[in-house]
PDB file of N, CA and C in Angstrom:
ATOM      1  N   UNK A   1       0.836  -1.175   0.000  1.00  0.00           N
ATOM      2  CA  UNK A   1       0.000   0.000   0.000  1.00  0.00           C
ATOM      3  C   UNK A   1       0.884   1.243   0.000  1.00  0.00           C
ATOM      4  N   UNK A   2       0.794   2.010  -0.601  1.00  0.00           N
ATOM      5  CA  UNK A   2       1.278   3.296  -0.680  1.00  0.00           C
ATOM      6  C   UNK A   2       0.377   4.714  -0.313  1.00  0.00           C
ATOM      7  N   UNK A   3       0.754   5.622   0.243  1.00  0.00           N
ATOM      8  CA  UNK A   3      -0.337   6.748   0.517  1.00  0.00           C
ATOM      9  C   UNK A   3       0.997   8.193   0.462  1.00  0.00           C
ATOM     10  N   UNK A   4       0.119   8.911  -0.554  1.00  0.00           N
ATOM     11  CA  UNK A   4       0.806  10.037  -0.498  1.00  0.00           C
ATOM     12  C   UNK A   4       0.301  11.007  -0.494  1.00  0.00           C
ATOM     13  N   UNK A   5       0.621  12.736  -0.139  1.00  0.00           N
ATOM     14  CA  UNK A   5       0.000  13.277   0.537  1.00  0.00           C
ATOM     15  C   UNK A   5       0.360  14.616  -0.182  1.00  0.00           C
ATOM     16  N   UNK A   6      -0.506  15.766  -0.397  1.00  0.00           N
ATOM     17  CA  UNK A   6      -0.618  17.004  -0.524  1.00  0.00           C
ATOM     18  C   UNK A   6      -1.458  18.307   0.105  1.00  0.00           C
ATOM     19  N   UNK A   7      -1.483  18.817  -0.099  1.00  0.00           N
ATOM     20  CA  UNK A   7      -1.750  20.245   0.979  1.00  0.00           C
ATOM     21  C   UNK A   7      -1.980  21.281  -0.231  1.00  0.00           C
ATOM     22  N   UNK A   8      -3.932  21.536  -0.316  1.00  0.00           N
ATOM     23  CA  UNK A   8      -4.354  22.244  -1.296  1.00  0.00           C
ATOM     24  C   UNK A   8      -4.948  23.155  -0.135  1.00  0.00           C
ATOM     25  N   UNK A   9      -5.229  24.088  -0.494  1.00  0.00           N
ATOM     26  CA  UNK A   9      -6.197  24.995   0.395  1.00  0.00           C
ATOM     27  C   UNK A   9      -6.318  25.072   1.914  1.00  0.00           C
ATOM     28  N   UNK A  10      -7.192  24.594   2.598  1.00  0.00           N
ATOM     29  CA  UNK A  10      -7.472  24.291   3.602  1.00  0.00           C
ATOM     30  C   UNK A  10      -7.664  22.232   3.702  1.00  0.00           C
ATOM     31  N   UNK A  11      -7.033  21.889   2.771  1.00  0.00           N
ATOM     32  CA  UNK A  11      -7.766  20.294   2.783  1.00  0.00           C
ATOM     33  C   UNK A  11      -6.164  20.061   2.852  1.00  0.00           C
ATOM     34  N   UNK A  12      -5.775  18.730   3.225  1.00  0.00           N
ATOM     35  CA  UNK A  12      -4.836  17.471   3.163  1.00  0.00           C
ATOM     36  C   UNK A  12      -5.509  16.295   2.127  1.00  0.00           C
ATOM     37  N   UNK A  13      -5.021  16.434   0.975  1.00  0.00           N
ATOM     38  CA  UNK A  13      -5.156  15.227   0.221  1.00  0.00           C
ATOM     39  C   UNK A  13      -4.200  13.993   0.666  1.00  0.00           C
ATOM     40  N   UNK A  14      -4.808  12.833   0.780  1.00  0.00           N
ATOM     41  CA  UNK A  14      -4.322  11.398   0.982  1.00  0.00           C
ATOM     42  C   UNK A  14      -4.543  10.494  -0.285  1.00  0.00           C
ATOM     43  N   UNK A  15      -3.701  10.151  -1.371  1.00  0.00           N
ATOM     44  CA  UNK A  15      -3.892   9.284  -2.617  1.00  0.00           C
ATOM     45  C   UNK A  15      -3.794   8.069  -2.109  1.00  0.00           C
ATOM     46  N   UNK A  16      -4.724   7.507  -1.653  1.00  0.00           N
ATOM     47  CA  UNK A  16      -4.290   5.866  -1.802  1.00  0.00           C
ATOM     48  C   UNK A  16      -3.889   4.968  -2.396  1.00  0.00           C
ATOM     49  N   UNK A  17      -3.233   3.985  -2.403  1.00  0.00           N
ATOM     50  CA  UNK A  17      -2.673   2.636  -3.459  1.00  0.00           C
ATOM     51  C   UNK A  17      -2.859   1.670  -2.827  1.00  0.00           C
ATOM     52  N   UNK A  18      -3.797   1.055  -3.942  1.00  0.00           N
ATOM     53  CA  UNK A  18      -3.433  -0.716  -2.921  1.00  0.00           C
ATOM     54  C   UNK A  18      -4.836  -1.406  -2.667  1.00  0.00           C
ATOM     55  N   UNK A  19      -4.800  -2.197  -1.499  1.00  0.00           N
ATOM     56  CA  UNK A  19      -5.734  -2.386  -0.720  1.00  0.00           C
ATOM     57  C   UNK A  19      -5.820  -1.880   0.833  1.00  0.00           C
ATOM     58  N   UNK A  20      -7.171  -2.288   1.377  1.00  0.00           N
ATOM     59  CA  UNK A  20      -6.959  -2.175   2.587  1.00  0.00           C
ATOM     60  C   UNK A  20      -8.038  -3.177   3.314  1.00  0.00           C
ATOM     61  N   UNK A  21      -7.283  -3.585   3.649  1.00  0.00           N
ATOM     62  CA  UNK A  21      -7.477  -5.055   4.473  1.00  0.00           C
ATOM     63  C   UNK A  21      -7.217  -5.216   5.554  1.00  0.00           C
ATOM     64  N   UNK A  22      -7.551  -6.148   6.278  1.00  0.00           N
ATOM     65  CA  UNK A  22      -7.450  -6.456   7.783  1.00  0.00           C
ATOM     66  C   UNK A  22      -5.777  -7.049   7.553  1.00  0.00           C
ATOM     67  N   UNK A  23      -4.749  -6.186   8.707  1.00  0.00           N
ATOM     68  CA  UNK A  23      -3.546  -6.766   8.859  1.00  0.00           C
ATOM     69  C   UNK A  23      -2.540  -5.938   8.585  1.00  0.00           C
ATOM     70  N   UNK A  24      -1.500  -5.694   7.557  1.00  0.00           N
ATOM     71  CA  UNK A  24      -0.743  -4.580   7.448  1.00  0.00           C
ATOM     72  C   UNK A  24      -1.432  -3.214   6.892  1.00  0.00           C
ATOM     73  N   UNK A  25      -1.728  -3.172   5.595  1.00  0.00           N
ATOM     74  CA  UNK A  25      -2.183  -2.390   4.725  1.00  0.00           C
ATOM     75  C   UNK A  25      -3.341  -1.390   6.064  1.00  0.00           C
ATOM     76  N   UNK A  26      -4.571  -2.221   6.496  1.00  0.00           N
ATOM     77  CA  UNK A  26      -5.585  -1.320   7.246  1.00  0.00           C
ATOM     78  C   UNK A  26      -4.693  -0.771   8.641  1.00  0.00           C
ATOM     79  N   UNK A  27      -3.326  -1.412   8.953  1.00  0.00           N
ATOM     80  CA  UNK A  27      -2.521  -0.687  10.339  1.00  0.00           C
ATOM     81  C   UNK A  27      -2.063   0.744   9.610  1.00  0.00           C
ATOM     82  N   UNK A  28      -1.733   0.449   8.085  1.00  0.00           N
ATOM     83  CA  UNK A  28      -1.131   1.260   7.066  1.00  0.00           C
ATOM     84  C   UNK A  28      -1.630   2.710   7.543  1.00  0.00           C
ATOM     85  N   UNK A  29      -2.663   2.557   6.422  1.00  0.00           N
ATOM     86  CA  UNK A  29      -3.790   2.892   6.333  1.00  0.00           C
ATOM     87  C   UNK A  29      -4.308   4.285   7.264  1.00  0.00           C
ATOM     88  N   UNK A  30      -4.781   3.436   8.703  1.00  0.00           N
ATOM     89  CA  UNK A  30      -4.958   3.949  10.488  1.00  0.00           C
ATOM     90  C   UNK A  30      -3.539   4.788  10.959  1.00  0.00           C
ATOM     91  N   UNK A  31      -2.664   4.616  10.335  1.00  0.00           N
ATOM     92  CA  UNK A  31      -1.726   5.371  11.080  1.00  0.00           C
ATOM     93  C   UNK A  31      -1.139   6.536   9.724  1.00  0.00           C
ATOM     94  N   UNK A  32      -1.303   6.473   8.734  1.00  0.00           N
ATOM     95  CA  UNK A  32      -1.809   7.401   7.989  1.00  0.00           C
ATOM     96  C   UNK A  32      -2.714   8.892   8.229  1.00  0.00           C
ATOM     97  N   UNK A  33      -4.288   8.369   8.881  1.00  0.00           N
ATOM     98  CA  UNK A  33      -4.683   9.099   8.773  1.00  0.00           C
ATOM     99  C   UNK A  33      -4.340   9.695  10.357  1.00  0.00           C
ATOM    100  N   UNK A  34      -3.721   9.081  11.453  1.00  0.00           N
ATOM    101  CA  UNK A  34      -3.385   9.874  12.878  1.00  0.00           C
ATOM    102  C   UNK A  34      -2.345  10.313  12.566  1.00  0.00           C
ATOM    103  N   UNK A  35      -1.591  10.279  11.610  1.00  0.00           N
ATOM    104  CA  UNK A  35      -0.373  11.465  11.351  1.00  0.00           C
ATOM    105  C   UNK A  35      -1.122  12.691  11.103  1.00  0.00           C
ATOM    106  N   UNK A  36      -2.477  12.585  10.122  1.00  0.00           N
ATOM    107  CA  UNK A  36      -2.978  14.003   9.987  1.00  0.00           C
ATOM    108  C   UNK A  36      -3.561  14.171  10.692  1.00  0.00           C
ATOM    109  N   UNK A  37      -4.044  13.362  11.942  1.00  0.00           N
ATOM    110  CA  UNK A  37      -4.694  14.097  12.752  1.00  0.00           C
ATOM    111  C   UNK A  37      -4.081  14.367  14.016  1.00  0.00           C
ATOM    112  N   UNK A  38      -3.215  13.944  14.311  1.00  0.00           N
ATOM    113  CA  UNK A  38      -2.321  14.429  15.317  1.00  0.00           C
ATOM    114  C   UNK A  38      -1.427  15.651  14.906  1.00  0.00           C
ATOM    115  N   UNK A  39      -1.147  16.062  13.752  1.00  0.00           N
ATOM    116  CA  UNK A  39       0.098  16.718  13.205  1.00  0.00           C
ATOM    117  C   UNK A  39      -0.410  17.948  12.363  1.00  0.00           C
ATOM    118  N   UNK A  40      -1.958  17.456  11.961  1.00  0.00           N
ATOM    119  CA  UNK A  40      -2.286  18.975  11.100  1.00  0.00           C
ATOM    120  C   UNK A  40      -3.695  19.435  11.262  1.00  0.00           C
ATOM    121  N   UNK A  41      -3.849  20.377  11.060  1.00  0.00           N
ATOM    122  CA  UNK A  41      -5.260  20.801  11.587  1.00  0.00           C
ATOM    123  C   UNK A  41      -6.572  21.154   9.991  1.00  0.00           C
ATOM    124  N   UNK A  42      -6.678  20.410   9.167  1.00  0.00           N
ATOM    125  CA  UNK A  42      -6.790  20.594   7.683  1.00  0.00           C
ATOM    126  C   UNK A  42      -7.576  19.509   7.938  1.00  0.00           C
ATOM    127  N   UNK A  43      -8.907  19.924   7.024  1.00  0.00           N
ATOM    128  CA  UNK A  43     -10.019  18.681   6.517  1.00  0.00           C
ATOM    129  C   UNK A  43      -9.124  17.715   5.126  1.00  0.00           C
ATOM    130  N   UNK A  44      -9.640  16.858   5.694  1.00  0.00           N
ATOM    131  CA  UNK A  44      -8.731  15.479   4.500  1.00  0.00           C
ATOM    132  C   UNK A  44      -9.955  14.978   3.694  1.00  0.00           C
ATOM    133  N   UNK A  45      -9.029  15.080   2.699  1.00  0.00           N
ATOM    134  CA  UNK A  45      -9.717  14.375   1.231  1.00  0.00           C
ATOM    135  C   UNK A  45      -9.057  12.979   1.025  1.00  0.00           C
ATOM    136  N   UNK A  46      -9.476  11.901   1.268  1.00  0.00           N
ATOM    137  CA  UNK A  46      -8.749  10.689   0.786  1.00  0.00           C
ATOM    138  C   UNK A  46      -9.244  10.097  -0.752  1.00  0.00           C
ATOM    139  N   UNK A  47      -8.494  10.368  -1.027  1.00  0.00           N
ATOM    140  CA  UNK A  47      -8.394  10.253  -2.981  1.00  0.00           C
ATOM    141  C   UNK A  47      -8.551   8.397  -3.353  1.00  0.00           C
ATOM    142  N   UNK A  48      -9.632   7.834  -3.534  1.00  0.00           N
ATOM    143  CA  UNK A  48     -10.025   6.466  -3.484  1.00  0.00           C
ATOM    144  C   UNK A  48      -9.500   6.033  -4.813  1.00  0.00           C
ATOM    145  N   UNK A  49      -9.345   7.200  -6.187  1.00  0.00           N
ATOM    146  CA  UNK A  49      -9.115   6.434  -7.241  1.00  0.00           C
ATOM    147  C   UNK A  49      -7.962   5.179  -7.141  1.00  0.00           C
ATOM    148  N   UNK A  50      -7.533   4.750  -6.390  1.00  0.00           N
ATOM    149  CA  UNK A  50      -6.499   3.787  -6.729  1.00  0.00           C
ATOM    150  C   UNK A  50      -6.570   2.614  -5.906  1.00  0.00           C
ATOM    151  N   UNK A  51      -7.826   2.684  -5.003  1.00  0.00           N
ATOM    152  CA  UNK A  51      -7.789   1.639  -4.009  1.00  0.00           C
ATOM    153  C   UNK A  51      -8.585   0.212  -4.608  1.00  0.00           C
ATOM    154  N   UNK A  52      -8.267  -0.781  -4.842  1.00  0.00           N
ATOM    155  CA  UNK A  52      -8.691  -1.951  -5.594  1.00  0.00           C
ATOM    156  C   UNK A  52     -10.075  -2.590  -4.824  1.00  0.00           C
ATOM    157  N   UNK A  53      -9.570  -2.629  -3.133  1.00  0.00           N
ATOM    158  CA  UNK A  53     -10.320  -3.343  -2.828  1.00  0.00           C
ATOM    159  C   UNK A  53     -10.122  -2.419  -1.031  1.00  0.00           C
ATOM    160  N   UNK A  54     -11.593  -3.130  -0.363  1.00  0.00           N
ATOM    161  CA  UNK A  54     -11.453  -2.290   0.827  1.00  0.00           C
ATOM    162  C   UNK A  54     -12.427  -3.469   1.923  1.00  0.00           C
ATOM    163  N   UNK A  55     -11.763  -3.335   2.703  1.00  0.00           N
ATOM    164  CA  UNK A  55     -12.832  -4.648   3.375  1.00  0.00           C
ATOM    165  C   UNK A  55     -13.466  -4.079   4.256  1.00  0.00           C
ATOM    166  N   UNK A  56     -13.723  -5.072   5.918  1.00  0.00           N
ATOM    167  CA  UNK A  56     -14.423  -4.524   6.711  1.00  0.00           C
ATOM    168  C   UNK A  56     -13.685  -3.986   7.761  1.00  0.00           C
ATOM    169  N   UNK A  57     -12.016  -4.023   7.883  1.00  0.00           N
ATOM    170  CA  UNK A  57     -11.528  -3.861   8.475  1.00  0.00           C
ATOM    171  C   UNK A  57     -11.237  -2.025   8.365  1.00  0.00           C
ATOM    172  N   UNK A  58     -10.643  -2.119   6.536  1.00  0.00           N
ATOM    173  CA  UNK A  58     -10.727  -0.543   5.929  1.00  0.00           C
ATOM    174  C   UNK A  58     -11.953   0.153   7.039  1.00  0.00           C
ATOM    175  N   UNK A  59     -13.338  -0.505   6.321  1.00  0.00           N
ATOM    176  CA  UNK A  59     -13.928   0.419   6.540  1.00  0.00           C
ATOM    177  C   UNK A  59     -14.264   1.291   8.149  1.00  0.00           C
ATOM    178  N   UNK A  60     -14.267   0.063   8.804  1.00  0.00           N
ATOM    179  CA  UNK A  60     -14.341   0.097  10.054  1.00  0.00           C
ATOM    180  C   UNK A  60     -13.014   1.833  10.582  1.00  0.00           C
ATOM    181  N   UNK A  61     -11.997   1.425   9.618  1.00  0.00           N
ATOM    182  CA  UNK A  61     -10.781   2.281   9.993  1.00  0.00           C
ATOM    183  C   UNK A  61     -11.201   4.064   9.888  1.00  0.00           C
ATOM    184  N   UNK A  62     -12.334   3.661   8.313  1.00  0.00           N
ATOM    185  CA  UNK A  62     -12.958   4.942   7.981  1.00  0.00           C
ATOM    186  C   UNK A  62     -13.760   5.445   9.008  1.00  0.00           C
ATOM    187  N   UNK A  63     -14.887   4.989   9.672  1.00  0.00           N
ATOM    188  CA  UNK A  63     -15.571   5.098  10.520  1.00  0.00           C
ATOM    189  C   UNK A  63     -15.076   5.898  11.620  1.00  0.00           C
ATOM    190  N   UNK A  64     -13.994   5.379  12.579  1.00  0.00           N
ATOM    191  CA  UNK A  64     -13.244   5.404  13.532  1.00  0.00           C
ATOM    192  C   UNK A  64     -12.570   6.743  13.278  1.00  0.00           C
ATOM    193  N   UNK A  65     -12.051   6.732  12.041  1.00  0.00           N
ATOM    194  CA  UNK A  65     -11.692   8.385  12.107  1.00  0.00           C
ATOM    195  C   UNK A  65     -12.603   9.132  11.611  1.00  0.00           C
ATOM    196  N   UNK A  66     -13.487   9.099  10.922  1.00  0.00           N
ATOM    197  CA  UNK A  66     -14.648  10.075  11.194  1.00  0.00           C
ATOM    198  C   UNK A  66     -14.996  10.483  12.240  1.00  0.00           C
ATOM    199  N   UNK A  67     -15.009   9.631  12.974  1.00  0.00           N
ATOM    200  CA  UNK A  67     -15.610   9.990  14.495  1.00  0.00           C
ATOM    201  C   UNK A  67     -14.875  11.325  14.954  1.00  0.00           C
ATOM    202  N   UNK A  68     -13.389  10.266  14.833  1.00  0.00           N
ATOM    203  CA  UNK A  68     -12.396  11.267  15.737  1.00  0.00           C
ATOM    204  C   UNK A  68     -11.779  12.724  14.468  1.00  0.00           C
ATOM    205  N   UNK A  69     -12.468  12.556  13.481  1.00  0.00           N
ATOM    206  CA  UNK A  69     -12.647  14.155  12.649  1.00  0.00           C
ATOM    207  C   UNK A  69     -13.340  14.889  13.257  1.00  0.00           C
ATOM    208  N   UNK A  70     -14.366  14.520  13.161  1.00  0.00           N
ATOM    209  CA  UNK A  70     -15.627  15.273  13.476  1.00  0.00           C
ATOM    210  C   UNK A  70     -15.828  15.895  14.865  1.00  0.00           C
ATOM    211  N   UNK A  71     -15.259  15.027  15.745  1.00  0.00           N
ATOM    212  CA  UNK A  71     -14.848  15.981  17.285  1.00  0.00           C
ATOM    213  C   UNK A  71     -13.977  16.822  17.232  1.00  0.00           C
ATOM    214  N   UNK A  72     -12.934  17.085  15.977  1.00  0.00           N
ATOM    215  CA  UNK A  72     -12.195  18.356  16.019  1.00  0.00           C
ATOM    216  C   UNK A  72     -12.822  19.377  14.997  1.00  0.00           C
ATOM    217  N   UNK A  73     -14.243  18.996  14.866  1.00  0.00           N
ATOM    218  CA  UNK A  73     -15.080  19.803  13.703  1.00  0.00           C
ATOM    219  C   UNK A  73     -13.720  19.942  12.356  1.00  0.00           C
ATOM    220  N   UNK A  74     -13.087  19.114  11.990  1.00  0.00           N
ATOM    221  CA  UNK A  74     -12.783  18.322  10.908  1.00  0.00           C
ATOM    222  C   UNK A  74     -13.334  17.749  10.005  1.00  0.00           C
ATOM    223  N   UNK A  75     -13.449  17.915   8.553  1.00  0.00           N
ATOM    224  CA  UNK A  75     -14.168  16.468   7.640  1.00  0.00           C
ATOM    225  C   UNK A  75     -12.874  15.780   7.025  1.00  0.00           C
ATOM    226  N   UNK A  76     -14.062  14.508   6.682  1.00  0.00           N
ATOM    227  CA  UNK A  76     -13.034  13.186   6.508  1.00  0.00           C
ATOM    228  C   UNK A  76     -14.176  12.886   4.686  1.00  0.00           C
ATOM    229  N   UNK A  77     -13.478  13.561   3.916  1.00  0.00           N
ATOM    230  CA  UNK A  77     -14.375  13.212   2.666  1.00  0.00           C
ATOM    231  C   UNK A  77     -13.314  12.042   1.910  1.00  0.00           C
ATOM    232  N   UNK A  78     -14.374  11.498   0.906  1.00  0.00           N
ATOM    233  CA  UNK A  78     -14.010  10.504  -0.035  1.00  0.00           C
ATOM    234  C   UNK A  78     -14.317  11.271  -1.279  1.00  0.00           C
ATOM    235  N   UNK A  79     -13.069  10.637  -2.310  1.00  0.00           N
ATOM    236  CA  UNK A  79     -13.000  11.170  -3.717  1.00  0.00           C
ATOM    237  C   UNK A  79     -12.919   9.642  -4.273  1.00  0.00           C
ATOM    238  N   UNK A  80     -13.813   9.716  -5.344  1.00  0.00           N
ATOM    239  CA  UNK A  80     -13.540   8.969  -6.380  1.00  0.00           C
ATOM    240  C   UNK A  80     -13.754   7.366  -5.742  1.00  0.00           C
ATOM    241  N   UNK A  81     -14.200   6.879  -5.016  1.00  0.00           N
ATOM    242  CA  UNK A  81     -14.363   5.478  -4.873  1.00  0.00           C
ATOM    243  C   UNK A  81     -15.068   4.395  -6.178  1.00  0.00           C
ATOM    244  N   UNK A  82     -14.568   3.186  -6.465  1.00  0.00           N
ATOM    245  CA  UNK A  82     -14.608   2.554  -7.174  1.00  0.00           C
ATOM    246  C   UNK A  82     -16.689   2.617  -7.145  1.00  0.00           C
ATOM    247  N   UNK A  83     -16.905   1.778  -8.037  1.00  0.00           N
ATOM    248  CA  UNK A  83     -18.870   1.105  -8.157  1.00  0.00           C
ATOM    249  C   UNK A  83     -18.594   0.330  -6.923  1.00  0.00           C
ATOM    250  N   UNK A  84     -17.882  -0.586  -6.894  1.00  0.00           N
ATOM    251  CA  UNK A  84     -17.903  -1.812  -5.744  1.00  0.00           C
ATOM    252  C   UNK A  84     -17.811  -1.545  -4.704  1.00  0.00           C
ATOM    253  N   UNK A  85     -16.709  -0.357  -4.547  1.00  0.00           N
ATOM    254  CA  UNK A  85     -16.375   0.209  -3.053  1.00  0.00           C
ATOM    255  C   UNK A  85     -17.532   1.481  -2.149  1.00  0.00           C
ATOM    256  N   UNK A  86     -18.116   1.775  -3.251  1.00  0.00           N
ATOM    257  CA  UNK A  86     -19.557   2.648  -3.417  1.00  0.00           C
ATOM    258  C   UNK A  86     -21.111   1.732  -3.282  1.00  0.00           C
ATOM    259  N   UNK A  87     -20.803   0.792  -3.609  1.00  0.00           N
ATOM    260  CA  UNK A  87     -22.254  -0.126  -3.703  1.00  0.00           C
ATOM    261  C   UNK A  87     -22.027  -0.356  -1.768  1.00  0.00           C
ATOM    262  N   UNK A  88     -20.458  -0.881  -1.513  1.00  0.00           N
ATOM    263  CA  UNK A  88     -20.346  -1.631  -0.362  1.00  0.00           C
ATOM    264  C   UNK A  88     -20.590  -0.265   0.794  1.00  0.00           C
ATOM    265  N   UNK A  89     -20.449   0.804   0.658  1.00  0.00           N
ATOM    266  CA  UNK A  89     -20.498   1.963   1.657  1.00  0.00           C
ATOM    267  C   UNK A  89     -22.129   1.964   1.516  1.00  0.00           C
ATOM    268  N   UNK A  90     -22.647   2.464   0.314  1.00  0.00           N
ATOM    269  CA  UNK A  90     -24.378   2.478   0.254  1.00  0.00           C
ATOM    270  C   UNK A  90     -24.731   1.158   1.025  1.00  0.00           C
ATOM    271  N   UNK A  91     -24.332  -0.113   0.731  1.00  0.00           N
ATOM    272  CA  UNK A  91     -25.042  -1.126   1.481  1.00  0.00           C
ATOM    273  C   UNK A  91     -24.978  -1.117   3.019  1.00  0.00           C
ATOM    274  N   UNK A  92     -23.684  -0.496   3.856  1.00  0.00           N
ATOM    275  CA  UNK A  92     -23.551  -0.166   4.885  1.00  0.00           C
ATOM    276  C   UNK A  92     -24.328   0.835   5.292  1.00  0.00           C
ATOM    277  N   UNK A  93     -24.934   1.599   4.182  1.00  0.00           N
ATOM    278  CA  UNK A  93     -25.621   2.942   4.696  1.00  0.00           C
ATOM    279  C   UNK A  93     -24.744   4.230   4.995  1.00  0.00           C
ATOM    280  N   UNK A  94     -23.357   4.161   4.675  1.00  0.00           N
ATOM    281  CA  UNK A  94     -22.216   4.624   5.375  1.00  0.00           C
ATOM    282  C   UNK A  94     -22.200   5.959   3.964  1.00  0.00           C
ATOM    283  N   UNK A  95     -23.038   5.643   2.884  1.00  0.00           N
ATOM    284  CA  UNK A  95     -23.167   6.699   1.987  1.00  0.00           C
ATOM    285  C   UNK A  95     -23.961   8.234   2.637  1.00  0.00           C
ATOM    286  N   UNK A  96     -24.356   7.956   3.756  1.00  0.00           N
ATOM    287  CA  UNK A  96     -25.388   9.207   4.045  1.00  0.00           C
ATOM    288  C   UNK A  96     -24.519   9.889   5.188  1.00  0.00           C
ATOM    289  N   UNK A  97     -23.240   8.946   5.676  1.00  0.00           N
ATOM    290  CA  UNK A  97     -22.344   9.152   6.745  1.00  0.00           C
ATOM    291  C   UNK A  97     -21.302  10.064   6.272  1.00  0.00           C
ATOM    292  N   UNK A  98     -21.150   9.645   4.981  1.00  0.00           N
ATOM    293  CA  UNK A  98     -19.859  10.676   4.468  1.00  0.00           C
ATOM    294  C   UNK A  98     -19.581  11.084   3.083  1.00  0.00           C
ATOM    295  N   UNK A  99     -18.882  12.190   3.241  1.00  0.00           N
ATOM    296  CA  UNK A  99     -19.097  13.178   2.004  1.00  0.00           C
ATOM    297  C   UNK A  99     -18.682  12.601   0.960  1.00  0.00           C
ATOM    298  N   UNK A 100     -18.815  12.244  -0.259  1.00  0.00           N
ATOM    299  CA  UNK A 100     -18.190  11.466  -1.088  1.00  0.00           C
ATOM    300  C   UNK A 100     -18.672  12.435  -2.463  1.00  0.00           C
ATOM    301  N   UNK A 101     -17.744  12.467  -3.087  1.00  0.00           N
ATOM    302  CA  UNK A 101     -17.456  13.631  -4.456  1.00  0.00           C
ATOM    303  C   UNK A 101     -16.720  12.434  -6.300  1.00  0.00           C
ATOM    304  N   UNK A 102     -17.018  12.802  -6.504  1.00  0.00           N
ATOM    305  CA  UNK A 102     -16.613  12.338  -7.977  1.00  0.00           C
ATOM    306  C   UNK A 102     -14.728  12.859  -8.155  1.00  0.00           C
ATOM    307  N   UNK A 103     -14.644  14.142  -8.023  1.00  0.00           N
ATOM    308  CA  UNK A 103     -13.296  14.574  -8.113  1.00  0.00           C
ATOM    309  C   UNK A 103     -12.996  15.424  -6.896  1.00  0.00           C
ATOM    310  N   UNK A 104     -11.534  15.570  -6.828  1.00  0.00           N
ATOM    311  CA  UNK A 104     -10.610  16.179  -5.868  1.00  0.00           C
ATOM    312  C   UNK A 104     -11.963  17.811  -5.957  1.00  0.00           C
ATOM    313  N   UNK A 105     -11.428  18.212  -7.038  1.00  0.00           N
ATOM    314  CA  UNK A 105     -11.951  19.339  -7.721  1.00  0.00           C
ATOM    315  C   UNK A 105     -13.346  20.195  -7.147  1.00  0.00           C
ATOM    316  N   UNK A 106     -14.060  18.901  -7.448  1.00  0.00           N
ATOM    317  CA  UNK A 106     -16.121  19.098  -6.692  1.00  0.00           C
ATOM    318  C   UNK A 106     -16.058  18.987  -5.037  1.00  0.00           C
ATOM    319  N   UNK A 107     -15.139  18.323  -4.324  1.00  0.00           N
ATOM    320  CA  UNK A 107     -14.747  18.503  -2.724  1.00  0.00           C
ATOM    321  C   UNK A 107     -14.493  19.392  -2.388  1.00  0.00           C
ATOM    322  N   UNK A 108     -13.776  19.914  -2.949  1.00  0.00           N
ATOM    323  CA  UNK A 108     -12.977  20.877  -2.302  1.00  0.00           C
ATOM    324  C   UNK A 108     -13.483  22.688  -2.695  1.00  0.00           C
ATOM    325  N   UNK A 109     -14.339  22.687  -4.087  1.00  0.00           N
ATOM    326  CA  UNK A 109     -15.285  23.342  -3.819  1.00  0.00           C
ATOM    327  C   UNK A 109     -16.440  23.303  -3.379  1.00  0.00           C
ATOM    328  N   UNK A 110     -16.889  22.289  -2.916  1.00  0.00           N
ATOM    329  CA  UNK A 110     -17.725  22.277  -2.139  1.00  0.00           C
ATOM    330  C   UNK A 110     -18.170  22.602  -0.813  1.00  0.00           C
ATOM    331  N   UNK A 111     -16.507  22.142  -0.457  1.00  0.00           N
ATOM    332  CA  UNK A 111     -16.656  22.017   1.097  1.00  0.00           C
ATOM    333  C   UNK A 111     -15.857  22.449   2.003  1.00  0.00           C
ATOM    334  N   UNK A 112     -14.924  23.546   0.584  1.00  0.00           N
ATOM    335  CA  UNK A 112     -13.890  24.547   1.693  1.00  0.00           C
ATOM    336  C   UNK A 112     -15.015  25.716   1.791  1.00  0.00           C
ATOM    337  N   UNK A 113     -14.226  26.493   3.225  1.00  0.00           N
ATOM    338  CA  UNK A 113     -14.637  27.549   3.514  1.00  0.00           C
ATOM    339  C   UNK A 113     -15.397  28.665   2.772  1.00  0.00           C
ATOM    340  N   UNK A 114     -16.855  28.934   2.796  1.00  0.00           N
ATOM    341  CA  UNK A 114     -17.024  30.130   1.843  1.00  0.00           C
ATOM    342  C   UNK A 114     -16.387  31.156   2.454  1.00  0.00           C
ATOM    343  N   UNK A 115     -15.751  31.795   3.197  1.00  0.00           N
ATOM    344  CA  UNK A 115     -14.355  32.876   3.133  1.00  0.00           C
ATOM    345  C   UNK A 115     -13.363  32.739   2.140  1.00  0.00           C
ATOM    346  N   UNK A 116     -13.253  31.887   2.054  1.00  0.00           N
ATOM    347  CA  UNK A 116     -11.583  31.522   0.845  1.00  0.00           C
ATOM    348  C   UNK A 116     -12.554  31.436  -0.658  1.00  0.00           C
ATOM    349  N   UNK A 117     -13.522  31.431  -0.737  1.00  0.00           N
ATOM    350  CA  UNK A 117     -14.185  31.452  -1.893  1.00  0.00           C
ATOM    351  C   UNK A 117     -14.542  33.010  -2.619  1.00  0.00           C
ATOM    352  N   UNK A 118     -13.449  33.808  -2.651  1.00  0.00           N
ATOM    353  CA  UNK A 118     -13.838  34.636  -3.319  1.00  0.00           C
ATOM    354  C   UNK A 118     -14.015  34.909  -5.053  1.00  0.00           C
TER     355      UNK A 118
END
């Protein structure tokens, strides 16, 4: 798994690679996103185009930091998730839980600050 990282606006982009699965990849993954949340104070975009597959462990990982986003009035959006990885969040219901956008692009105007939107 690979995850790499940029700094647009007010957001932290996270590109994922790989999978994320119960075992290395979802420890990957979890300690990924507590670097940004211990270390930066920026709503994260995690960029799904590249993630193959995501289980229950992933998701569970997603969950868990939503939580702990959202108590620092933080968002935790999704870009670009696969049909499969989108059918499996809608079947969880987890589609009405979190922000999910087609591109980097539609997130981040969406859901940065209207101050910085001039």
């Amino acid at each position: 798994m690979i995850v790499e990282k940029k700094h647009l606006e007010n957001f932290t982009v996270l590109y994922v690679e790989g999978l994320i699965k119960l075992g290395e990849s979802a420890e990957f993954f979890s300690s990924a996103l507590e670097n940004v949340l211990k270390n930066e104070s920026t709503n994260v975009i995690i960029d799904f185009t590249k993630i193959d597959y995501i289980d229950s462990t992933g998701i569970g990982e997603l969950v868990g930091y939503l939580g702990k986003f959202t108590t620092q009035n933080r968002k935790l959006i999704l870009v670009n998730p696969s049909d499969r990885i989108q059918k499996l969040l809608k079947l969880a219901k987890l589609d009405t839980v979190f922000k999910i956008y087609n591109t980097e692009e539609e997130a981040v105007a969406a859901e940065a600050p209207s101050s910085s939107r001039a």
